[in-house]
C-alpha atoms as a PDB file:
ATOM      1  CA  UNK A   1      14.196 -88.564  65.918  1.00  0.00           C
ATOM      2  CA  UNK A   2      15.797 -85.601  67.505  1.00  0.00           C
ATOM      3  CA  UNK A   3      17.129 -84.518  63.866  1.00  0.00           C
ATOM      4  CA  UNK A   4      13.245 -84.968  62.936  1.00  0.00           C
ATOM      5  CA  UNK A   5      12.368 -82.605  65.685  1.00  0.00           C
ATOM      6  CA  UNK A   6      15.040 -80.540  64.543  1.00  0.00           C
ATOM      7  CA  UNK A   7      14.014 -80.435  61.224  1.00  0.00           C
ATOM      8  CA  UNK A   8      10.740 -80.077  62.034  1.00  0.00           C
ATOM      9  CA  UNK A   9      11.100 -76.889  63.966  1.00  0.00           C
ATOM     10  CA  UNK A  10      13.327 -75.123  61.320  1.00  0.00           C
ATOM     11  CA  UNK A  11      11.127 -76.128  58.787  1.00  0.00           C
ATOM     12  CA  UNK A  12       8.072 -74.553  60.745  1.00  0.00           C
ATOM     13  CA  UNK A  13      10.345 -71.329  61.391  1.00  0.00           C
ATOM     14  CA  UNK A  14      10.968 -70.952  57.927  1.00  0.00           C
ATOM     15  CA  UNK A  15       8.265 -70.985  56.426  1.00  0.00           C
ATOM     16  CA  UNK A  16       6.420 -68.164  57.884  1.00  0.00           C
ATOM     17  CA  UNK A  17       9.671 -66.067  57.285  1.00  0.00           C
ATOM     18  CA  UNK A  18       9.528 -67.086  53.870  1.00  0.00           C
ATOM     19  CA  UNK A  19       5.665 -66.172  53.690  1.00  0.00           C
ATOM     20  CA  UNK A  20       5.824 -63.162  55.516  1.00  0.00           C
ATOM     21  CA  UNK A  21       8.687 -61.957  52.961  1.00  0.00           C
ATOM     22  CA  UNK A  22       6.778 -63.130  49.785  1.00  0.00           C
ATOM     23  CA  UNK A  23       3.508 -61.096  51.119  1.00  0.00           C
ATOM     24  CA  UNK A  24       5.754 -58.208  51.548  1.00  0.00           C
ATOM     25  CA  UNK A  25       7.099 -58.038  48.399  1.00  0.00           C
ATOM     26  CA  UNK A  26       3.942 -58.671  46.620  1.00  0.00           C
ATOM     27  CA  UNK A  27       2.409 -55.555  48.631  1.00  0.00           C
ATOM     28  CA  UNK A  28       5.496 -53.092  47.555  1.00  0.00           C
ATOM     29  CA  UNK A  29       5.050 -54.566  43.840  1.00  0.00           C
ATOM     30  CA  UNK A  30       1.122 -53.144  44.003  1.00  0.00           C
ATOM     31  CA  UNK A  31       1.745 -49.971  45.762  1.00  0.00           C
ATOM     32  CA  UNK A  32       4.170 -48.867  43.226  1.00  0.00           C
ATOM     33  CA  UNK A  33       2.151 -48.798  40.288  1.00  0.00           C
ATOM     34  CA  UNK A  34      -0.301 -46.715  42.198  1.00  0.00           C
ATOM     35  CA  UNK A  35       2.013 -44.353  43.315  1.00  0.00           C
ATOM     36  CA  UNK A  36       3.505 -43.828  39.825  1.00  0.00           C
ATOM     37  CA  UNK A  37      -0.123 -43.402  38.393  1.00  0.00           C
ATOM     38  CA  UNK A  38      -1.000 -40.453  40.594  1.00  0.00           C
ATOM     39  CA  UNK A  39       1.156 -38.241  39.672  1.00  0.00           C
ATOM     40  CA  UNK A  40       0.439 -38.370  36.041  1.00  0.00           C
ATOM     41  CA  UNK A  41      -2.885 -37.645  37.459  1.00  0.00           C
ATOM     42  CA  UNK A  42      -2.001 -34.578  39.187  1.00  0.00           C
ATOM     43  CA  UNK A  43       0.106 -33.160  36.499  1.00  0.00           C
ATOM     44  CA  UNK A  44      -2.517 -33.843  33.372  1.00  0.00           C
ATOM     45  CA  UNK A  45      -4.942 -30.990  35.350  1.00  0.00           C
ATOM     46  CA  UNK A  46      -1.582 -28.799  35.450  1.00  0.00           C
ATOM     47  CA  UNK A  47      -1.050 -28.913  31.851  1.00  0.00           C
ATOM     48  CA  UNK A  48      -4.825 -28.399  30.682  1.00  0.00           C
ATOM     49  CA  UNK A  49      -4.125 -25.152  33.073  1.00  0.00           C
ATOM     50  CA  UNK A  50      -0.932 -24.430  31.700  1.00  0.00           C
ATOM     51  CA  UNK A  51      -2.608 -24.880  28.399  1.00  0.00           C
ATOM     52  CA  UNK A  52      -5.752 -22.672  29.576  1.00  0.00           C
ATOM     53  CA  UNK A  53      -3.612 -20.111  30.876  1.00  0.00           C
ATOM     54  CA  UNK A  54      -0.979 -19.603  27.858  1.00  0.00           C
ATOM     55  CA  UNK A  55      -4.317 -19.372  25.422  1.00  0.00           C
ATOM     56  CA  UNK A  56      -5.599 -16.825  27.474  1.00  0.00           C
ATOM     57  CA  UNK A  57      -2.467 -15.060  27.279  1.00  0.00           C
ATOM     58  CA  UNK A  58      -2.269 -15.367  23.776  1.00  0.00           C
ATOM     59  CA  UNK A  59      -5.837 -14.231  22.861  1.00  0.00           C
ATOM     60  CA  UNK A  60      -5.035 -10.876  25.274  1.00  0.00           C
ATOM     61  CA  UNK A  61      -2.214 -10.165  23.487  1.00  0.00           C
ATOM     62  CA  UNK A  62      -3.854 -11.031  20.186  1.00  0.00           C
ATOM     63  CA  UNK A  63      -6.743  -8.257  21.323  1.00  0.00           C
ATOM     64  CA  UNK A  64      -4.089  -5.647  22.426  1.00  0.00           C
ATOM     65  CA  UNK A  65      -2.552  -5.960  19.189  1.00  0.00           C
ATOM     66  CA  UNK A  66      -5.917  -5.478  17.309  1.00  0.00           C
ATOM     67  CA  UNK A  67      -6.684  -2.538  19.219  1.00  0.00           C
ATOM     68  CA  UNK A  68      -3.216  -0.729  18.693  1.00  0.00           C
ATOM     69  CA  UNK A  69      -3.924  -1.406  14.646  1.00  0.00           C
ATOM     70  CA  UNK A  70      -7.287   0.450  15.247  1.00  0.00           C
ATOM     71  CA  UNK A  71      -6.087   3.311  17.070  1.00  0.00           C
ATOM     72  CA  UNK A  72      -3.556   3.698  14.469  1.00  0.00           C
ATOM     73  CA  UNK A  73      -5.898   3.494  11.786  1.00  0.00           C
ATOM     74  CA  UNK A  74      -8.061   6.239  13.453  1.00  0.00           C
ATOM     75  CA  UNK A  75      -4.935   8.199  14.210  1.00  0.00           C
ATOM     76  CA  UNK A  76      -3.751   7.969  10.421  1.00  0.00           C
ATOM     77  CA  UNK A  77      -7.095   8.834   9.141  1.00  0.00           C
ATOM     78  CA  UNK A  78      -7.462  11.749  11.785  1.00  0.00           C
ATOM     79  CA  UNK A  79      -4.265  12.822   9.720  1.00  0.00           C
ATOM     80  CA  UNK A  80      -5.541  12.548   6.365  1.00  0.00           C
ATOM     81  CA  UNK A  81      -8.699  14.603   7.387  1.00  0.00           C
ATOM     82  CA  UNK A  82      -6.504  17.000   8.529  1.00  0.00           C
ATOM     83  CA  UNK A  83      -4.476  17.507   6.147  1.00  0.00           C
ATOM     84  CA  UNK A  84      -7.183  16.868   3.105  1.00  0.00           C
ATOM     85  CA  UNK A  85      -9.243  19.913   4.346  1.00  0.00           C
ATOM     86  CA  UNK A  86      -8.627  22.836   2.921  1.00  0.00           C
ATOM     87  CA  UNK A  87     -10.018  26.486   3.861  1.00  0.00           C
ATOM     88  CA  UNK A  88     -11.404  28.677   0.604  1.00  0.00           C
ATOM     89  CA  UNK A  89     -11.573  32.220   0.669  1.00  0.00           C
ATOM     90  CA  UNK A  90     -13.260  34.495  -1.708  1.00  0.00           C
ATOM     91  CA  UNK A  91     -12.235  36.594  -4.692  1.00  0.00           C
ATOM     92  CA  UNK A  92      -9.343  39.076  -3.091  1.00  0.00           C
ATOM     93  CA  UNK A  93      -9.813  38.475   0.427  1.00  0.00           C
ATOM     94  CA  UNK A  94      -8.405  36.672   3.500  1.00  0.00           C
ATOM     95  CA  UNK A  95     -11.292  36.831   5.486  1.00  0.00           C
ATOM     96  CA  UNK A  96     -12.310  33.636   7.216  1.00  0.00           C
ATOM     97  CA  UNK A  97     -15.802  32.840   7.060  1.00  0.00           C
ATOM     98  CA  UNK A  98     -17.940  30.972   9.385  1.00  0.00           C
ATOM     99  CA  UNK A  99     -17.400  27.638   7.601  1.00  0.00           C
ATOM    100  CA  UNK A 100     -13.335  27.979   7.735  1.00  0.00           C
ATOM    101  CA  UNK A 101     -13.585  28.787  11.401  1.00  0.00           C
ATOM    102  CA  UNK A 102     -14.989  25.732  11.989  1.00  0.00           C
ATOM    103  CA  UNK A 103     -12.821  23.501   9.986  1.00  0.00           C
ATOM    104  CA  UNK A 104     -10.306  25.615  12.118  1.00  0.00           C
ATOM    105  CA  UNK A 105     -11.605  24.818  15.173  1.00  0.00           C
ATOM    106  CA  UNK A 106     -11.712  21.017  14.312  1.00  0.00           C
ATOM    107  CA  UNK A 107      -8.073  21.310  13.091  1.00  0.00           C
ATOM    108  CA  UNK A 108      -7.400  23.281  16.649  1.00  0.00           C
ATOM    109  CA  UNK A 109      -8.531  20.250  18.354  1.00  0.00           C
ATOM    110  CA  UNK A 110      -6.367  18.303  16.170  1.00  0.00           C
ATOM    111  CA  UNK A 111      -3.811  20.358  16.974  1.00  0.00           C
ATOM    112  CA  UNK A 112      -4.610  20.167  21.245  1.00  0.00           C
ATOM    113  CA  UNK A 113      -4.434  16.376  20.793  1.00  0.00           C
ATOM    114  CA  UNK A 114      -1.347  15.721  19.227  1.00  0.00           C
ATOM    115  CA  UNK A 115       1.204  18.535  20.752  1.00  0.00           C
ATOM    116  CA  UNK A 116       4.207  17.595  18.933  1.00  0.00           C
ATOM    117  CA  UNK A 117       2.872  17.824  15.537  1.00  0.00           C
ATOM    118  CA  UNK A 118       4.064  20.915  13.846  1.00  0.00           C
ATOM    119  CA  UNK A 119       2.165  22.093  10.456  1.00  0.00           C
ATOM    120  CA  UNK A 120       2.757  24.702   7.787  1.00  0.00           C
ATOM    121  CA  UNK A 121      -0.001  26.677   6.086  1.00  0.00           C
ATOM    122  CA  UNK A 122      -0.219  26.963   2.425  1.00  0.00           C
ATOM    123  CA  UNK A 123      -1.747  30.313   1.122  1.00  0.00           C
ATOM    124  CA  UNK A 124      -2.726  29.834  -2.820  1.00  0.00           C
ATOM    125  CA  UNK A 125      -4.437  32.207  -5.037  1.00  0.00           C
ATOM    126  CA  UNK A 126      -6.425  31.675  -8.606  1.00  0.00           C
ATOM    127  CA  UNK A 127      -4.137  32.948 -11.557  1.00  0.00           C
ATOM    128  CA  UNK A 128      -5.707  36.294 -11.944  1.00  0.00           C
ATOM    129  CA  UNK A 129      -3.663  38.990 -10.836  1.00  0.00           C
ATOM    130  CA  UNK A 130       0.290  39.566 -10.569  1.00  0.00           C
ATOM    131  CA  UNK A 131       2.778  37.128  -9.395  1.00  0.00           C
ATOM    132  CA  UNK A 132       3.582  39.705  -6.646  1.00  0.00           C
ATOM    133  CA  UNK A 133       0.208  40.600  -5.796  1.00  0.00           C
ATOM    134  CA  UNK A 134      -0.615  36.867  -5.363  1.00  0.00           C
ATOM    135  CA  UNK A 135       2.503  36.041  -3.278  1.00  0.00           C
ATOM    136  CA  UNK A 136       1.156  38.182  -0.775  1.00  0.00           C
ATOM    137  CA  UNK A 137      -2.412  37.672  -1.148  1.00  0.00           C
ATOM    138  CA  UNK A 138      -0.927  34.109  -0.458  1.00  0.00           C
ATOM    139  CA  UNK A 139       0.837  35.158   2.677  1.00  0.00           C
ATOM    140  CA  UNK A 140      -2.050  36.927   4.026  1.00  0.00           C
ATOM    141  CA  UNK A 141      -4.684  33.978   3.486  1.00  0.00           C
ATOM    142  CA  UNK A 142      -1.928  31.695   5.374  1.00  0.00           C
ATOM    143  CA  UNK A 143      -1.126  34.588   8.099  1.00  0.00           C
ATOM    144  CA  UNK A 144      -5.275  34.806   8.894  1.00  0.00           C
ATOM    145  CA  UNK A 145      -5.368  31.134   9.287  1.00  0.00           C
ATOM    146  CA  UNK A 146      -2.470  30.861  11.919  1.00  0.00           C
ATOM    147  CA  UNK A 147      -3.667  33.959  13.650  1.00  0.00           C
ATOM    148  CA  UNK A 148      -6.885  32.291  14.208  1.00  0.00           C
ATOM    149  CA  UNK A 149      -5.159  28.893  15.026  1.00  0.00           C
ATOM    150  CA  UNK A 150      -3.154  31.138  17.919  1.00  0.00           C
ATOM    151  CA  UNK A 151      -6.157  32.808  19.316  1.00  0.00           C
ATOM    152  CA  UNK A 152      -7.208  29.253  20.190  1.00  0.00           C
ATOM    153  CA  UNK A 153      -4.266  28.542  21.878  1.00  0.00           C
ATOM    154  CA  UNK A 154      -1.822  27.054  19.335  1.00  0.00           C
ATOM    155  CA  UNK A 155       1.586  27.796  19.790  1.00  0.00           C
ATOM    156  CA  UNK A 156       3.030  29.909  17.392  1.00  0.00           C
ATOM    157  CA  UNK A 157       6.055  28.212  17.336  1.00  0.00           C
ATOM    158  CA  UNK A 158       3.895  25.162  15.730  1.00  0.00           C
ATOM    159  CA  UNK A 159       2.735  27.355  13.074  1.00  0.00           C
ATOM    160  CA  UNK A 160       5.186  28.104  10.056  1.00  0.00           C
ATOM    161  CA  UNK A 161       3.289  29.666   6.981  1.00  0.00           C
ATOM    162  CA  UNK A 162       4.227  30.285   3.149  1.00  0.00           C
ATOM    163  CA  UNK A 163       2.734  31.396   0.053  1.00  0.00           C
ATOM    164  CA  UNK A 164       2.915  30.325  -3.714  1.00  0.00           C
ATOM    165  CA  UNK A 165       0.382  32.473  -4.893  1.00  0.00           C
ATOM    166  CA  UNK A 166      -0.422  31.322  -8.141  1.00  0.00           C
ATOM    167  CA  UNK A 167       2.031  28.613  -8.842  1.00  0.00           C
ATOM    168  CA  UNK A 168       0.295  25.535  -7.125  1.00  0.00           C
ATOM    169  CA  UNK A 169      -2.941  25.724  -8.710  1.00  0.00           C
ATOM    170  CA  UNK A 170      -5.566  22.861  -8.095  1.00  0.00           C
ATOM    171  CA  UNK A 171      -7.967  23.097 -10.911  1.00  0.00           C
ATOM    172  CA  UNK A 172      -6.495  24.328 -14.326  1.00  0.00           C
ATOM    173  CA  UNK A 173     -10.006  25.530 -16.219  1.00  0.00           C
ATOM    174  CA  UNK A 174     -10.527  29.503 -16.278  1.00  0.00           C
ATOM    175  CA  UNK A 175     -13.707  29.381 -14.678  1.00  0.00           C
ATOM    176  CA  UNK A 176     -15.711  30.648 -11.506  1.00  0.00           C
ATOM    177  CA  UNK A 177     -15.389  26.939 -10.100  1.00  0.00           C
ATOM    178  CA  UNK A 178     -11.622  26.313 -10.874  1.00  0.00           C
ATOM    179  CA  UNK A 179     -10.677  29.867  -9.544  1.00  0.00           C
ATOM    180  CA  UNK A 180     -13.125  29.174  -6.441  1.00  0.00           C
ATOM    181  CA  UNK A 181     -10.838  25.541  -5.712  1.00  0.00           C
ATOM    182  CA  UNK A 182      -7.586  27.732  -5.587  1.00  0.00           C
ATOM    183  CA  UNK A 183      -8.248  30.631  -3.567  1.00  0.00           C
ATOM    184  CA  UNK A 184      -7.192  28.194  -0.382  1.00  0.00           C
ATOM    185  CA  UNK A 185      -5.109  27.678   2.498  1.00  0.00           C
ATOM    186  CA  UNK A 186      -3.793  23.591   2.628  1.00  0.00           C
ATOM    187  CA  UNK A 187      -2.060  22.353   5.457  1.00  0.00           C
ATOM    188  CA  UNK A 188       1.533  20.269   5.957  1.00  0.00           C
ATOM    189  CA  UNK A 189       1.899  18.393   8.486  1.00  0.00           C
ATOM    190  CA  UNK A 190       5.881  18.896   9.024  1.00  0.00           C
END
């Protein structure tokens, strides 16, 4: 009987071991799915941010770009105005009138805005007259403009002028209307 007892005893010592090491194990198998399942959790809300955050970048950028494109529209079609208009004169003179000063004044402002632009001014005459009279009926036409452009505070060293007189004529008919459209001053932007 005393290897009964024995028995007995060991038996009764083992089997809580064995119980209390089977419950353990169990409890470590169930906590480690839940710890593996959080932080999938927490890192789902950081990629929806990530997500948020690199759209919101993108759509910024996206803006910026569309905004540069429109200020360099308006910029290029500042240009074309500026260059397009032309100042007439009348029959032997290069008198400004009060129209030309204010496309001058407009072009001035041009001018004040964009300081590193440098222009030339065309003088042009109709074809009636000499050659030589026109080359410097030319000269003075351009001359008047870039005196006036000065007065409003244009450098002169942004101001280069020439004439062609006659030989860059516009409108080809011999009449009031074609003479009218080549008795100008046109502008280069250099």
């Amino acid at each position: 009987m005393g290897k009964k007892v024995w028995l007995a005893i060991a038996l009764v010592m083992i089997f809580p071991i064995m119980l209390f090491t089977v419950s353990c194990t169990k409890t470590m198998v169930q906590t480690q799915p839940v710890s593996t399942t959080e932080p999938e959790v927490q890192k789902a809300p950081d990629r929806s941010l990530e997500e948020a955050e690199q759209a919101e970048r993108l759509k910024e950028e996206r803006l910026r770009a569309e905004a540069a494109e429109r200020e360099a529209d308006a910029r290029e079609a500042a240009k074309t105005a500026f260059v397009n208009e032309n100042i007439y004169f009348a029959f032997d003179s290069a008198v400004l009138s009060d129209q030309a000063q204010q496309i001058l004044n407009s072009k001035a402002d041009y001018l004040h805005t964009n300081q590193d632009i440098t222009i030339t001014v065309e003088g042009h005459c109709d074809d009636r007259g000499t050659d030589a009279y026109n080359t410097v009926l030319g000269e003075r036409r351009a001359k008047s403009v870039k005196i006036f452009l000065a007065s409003l505070g244009i450098g002169t060293n942004r101001l280069n002028t020439v004439s062609y007189g006659e030989e860059r004529p516009t409108a080809t008919r011999h009449d009031e209307a074609s003479w009218a459209k080549n008795r100008r001053a046109q502008f280069v932007i250099n």
